[in-house]
Protein backbone atom coordinates (compact mmCIF):
# COMPACT_ATOMS: atom_id res chain seq x y z
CA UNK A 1 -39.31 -295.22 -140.44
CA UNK A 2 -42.22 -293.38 -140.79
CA UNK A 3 -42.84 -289.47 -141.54
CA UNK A 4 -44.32 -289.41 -137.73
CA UNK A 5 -41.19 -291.22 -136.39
CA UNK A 6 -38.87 -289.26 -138.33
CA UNK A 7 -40.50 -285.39 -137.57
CA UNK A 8 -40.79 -286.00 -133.58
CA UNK A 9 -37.26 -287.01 -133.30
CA UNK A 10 -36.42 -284.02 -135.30
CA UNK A 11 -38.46 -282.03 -133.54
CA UNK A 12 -36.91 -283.33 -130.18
CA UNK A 13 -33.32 -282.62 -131.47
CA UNK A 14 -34.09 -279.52 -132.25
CA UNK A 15 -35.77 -278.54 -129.29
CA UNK A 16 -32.68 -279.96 -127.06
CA UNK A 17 -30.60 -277.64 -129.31
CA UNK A 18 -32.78 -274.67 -128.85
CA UNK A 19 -33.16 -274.10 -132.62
CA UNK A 20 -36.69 -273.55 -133.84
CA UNK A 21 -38.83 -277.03 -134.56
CA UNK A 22 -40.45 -275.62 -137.49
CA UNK A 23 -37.19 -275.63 -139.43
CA UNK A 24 -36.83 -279.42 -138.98
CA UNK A 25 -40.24 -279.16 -140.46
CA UNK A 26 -39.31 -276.55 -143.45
CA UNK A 27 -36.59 -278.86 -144.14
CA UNK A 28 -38.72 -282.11 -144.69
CA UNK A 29 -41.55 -280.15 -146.78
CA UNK A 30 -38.78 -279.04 -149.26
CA UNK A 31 -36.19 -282.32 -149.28
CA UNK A 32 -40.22 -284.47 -150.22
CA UNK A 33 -41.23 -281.70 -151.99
CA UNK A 34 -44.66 -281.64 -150.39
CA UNK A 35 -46.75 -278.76 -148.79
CA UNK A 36 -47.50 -279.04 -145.03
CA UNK A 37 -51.28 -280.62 -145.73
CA UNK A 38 -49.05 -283.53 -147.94
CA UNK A 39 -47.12 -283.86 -145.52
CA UNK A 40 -49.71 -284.73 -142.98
CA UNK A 41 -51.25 -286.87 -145.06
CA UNK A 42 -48.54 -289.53 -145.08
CA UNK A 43 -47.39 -288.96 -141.84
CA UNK A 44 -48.10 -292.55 -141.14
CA UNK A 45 -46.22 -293.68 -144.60
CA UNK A 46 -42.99 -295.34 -144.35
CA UNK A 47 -40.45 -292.67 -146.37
CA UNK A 48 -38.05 -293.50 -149.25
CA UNK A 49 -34.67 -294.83 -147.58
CA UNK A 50 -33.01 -292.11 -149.68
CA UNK A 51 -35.14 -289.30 -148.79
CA UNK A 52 -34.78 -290.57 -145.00
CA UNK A 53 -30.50 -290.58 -145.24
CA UNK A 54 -30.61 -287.07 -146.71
CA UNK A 55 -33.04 -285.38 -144.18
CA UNK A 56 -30.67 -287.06 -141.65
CA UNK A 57 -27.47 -285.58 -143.26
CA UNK A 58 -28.98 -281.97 -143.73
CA UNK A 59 -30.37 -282.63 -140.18
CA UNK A 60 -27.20 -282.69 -138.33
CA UNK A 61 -26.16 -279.73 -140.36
CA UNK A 62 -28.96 -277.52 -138.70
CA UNK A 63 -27.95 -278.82 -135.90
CA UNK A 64 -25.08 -276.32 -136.02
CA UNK A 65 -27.12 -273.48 -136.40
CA UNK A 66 -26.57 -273.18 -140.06
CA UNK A 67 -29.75 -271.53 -141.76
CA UNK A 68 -31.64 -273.68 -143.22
CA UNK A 69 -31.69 -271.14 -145.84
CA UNK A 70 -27.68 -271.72 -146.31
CA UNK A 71 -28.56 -276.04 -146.29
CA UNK A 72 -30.98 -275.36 -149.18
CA UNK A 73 -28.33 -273.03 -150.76
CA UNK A 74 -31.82 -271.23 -151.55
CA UNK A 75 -34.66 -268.73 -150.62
CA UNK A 76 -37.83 -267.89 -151.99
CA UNK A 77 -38.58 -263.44 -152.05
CA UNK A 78 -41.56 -262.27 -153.39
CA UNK A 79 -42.02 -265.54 -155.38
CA UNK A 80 -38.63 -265.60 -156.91
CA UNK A 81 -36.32 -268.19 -156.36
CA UNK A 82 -32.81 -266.55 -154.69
CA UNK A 83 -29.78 -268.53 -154.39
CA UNK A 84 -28.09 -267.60 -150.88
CA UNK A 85 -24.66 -268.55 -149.44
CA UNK A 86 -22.46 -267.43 -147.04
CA UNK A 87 -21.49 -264.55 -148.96
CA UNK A 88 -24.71 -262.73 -149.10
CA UNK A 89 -27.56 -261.61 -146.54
CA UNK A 90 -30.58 -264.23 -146.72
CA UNK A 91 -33.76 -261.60 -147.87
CA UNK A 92 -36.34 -261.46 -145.07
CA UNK A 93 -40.46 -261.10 -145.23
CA UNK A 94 -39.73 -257.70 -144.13
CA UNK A 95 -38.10 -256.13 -147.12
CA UNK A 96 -40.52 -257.72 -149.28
CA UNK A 97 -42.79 -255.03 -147.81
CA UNK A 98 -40.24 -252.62 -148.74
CA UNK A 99 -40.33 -254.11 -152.17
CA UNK A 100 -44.37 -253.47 -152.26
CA UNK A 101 -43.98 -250.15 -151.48
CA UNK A 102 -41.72 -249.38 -153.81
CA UNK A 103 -43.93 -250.13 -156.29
CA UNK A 104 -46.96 -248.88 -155.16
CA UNK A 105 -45.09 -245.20 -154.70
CA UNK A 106 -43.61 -246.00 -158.16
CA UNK A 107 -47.60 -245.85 -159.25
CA UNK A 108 -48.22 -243.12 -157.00
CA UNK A 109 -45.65 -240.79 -158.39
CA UNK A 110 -43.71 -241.98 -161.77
CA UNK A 111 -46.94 -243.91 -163.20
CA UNK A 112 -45.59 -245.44 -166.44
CA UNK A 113 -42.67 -243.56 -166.92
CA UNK A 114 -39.67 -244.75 -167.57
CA UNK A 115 -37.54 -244.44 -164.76
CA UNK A 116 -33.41 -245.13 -163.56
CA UNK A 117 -33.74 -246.92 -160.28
CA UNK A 118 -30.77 -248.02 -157.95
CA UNK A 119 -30.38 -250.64 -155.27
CA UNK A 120 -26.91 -249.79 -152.89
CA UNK A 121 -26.13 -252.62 -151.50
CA UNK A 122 -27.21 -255.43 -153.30
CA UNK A 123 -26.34 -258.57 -151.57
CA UNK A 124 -28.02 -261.51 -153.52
CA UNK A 125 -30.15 -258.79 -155.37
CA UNK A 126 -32.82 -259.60 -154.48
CA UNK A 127 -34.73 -256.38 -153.78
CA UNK A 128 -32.93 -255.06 -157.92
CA UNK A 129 -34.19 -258.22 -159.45
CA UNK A 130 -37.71 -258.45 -157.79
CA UNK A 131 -38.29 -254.56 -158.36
CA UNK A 132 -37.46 -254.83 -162.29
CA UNK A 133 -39.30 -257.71 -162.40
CA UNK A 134 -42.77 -256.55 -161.05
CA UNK A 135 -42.37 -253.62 -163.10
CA UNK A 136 -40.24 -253.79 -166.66
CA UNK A 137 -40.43 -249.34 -166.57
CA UNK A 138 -37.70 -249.42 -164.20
CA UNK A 139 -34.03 -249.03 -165.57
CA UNK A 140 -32.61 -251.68 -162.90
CA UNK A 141 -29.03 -250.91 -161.60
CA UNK A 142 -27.55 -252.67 -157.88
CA UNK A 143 -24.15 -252.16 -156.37
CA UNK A 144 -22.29 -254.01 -153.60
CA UNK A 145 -18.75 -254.00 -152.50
CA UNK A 146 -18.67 -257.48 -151.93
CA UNK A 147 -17.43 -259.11 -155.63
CA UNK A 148 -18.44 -262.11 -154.11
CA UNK A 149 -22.03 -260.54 -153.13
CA UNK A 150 -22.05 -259.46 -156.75
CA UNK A 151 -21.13 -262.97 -158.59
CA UNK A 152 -24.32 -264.39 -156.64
CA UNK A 153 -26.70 -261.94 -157.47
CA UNK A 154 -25.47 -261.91 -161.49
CA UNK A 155 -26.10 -265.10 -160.95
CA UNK A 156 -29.83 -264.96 -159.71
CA UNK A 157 -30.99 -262.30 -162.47
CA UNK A 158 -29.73 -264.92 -165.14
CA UNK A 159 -31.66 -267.50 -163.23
CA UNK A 160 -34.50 -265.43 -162.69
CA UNK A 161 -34.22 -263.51 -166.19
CA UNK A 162 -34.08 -260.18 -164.68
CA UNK A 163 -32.01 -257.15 -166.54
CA UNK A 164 -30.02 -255.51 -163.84
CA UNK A 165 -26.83 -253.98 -164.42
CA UNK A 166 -24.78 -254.69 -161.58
CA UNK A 167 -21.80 -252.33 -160.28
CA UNK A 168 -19.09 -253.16 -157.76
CA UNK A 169 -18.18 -250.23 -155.49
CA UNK A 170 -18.50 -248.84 -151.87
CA UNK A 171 -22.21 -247.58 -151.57
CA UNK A 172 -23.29 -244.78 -153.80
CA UNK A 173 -19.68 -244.49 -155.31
CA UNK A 174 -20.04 -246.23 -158.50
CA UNK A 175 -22.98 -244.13 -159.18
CA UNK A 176 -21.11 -240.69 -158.90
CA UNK A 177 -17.84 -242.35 -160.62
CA UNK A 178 -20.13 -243.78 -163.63
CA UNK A 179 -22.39 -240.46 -163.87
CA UNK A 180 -25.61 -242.24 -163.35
CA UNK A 181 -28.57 -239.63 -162.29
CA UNK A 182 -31.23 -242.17 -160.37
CA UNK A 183 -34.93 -240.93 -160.14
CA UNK A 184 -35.37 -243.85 -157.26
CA UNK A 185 -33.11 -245.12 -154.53
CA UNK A 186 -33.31 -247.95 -152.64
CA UNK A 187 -31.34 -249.57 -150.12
CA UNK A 188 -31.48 -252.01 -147.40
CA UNK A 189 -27.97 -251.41 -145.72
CA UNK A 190 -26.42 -252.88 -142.56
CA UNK A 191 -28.68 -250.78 -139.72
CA UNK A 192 -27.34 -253.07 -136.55
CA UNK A 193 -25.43 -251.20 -134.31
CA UNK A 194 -21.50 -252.90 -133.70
CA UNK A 195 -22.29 -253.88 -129.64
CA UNK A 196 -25.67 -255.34 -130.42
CA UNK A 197 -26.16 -258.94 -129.59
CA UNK A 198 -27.05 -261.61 -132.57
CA UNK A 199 -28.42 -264.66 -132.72
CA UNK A 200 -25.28 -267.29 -133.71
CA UNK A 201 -27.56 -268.17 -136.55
CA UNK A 202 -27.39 -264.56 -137.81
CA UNK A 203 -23.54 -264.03 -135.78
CA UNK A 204 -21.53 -266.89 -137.16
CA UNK A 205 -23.36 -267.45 -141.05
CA UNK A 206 -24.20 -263.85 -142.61
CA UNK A 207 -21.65 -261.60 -143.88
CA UNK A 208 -20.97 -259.62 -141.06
CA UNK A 209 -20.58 -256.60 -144.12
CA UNK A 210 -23.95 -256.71 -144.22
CA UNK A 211 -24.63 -256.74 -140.97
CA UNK A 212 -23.27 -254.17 -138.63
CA UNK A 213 -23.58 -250.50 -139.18
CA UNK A 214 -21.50 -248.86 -136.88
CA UNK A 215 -21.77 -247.83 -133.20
CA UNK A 216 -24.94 -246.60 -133.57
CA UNK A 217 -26.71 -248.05 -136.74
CA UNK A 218 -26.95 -245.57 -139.08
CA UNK A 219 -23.35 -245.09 -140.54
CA UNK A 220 -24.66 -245.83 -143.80
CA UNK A 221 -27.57 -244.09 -143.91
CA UNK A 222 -25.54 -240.71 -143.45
CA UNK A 223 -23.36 -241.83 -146.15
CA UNK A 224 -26.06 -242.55 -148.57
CA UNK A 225 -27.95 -239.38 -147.20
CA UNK A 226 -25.39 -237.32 -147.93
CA UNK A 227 -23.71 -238.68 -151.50
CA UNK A 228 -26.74 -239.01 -153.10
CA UNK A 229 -27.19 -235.44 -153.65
CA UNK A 230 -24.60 -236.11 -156.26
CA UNK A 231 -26.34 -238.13 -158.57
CA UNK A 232 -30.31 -237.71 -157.48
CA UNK A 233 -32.58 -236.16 -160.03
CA UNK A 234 -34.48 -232.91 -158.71
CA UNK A 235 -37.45 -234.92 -158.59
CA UNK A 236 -36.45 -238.24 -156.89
CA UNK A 237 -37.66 -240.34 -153.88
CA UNK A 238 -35.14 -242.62 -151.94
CA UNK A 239 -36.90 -245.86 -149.79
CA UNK A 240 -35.26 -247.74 -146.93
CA UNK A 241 -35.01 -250.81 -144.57
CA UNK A 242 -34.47 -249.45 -141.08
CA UNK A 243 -34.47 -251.07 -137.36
CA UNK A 244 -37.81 -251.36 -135.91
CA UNK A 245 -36.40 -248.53 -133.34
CA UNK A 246 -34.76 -246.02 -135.54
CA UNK A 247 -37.21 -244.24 -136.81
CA UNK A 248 -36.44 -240.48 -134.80
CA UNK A 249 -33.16 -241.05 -134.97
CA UNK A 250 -33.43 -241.51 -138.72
CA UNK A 251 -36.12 -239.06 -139.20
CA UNK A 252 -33.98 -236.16 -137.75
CA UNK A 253 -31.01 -237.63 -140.02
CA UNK A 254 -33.26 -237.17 -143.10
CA UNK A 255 -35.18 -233.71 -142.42
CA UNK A 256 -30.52 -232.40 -142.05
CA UNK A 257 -29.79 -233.92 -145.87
CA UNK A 258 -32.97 -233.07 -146.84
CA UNK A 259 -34.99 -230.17 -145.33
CA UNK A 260 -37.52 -229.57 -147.95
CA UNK A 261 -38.58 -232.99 -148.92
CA UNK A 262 -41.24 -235.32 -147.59
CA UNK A 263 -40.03 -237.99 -145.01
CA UNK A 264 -42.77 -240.63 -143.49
CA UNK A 265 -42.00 -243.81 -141.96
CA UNK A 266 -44.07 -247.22 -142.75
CA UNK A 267 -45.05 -249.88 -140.47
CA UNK A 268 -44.52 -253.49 -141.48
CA UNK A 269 -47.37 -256.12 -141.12
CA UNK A 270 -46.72 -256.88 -137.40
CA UNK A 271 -47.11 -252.79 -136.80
CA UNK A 272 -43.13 -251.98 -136.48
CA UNK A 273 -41.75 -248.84 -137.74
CA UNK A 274 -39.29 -250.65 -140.41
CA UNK A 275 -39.31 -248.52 -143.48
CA UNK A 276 -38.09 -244.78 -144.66
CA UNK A 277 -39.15 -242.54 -147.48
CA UNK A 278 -38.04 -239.74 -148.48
CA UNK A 279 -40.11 -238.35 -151.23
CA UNK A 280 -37.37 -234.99 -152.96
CA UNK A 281 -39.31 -232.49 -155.11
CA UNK A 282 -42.60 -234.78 -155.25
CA UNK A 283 -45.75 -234.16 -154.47
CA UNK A 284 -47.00 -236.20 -151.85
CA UNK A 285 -50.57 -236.65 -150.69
């Protein structure tokens, strides 16, 4: 069988299961090992019987619905290799723009200082690991209150050589319990309101933890809103993931915990309000 014979019946299985095409696609470029112009380029080559029998077995997986993410048992974020399972959220494109702002307001405001930075609610760490390694100034700690959540992403900062301290607790609670004062705060928590309607990709594979954040969506913000007075410095700035339509909701949240601080909201790259600042005791231009 060639490449050709083997994508378009892919592709047609995939389209009879309405499940994206492109993953069939994803899956063959990473089981060859071959970018999408390779790929092309021997689409009229027979392929290796072995390379054929596992596409087909990791084919009829996706068939399910299982991410293809979940089949790898892998992700790439911001360059770094992640391992994901069932136990942890897989990292989208859109927190990677979190990530880069971060950094650039870690520039803007903290320039080369040495700095105690926290990531509440972990999941594979991905946003910790990424964060301390784009910029080594940052003293790197993640919670989750998932164990489970937390054995993965120990597990991707030895694999990925990050220094992270990792905590197991509810939210900001091992913070306040282990006296750490954090100059930066980050979180992407679970901002899906409980009635909303998932795809069974997202429904029936992700940790439904770190998912669903109450009747309205912003359960956890409040919480983190409000227990992070405990163990923000004066001068601090907190940055979050948030629904693409929860920005005044979220905004009014913010200006209550904290009336005298800078608050903006950022648009991702497709021009959706998707990320929260709040910049406490710090200039901002």
């Amino acid at each position: 069988m060639t490449y050709r014979e083997c994508m378009r019946r892919a592709q047609k299985l995939m389209k009879e299961a309405d499940l994206s095409e492109n993953a069939a696609m994803l899956l063959m470029m990473e089981l060859a090992n071959k970018e999408a112009h390779d790929l092309y380029m021997d689409y009229e080559n027979e392929m290796d019987e072995a390379l054929a029998q596992e596409f087909e077995e990791k084919l009829q997986i996706l068939l399910t619905g299982m991410p293809l993410q979940h089949i790898l048992g892998y992700e790439y974020f911001y360059g770094y290799r992640y391992i994901v399972n069932e136990d942890v959220l897989i990292p989208r494109p859109e927190t990677e723009e979190l990530v880069a702002n971060v950094l650039a307001a870690y520039d803007e405001h903290f320039a080369d200082q040495k700095v105690t930075c926290c990531d509440i609610g972990t999941g594979s760490g991905a946003i910790a690991i990424t964060l301390k390694k784009e910029e080594d100034n940052l003293q790197m700690f993640a919670s989750d209150i998932s164990e489970d959540a937390i054995a993965v992403a120990k597990q991707n900062a030895a694999n990925n050589e990050a220094d992270v301290t990792f905590l197991i607790g509810d939210m900001c609670e091992p913070f306040i319990e282990n006296k750490i004062q954090v100059d930066i705060l980050i979180s992407n928590p679970p901002y899906i309101p409980n009635d909303e309607v998932m795809e069974h990709s997202v429904k029936d594979f992700e940790p439904h933890v770190a998912l669903f954040g109450g009747d309205d969506g912003l359960k956890f913000y409040r919480i983190i809103f409000e227990r992070s007075q405990l163990f923000l410095k004066e001068k601090s700035m907190l940055a979050f993931e948030i629904g693409y339509n929860q920005k005044e909701a979220l905004m009014k949240e913010a200006q209550r915990y904290f009336p005298n601080a800078f608050i903006e909201v950022l648009k991702d790259m497709n021009g959706k309000d998707r990320m929260l600042f709040i910049y406490n005791n710090l200039k901002h231009e």
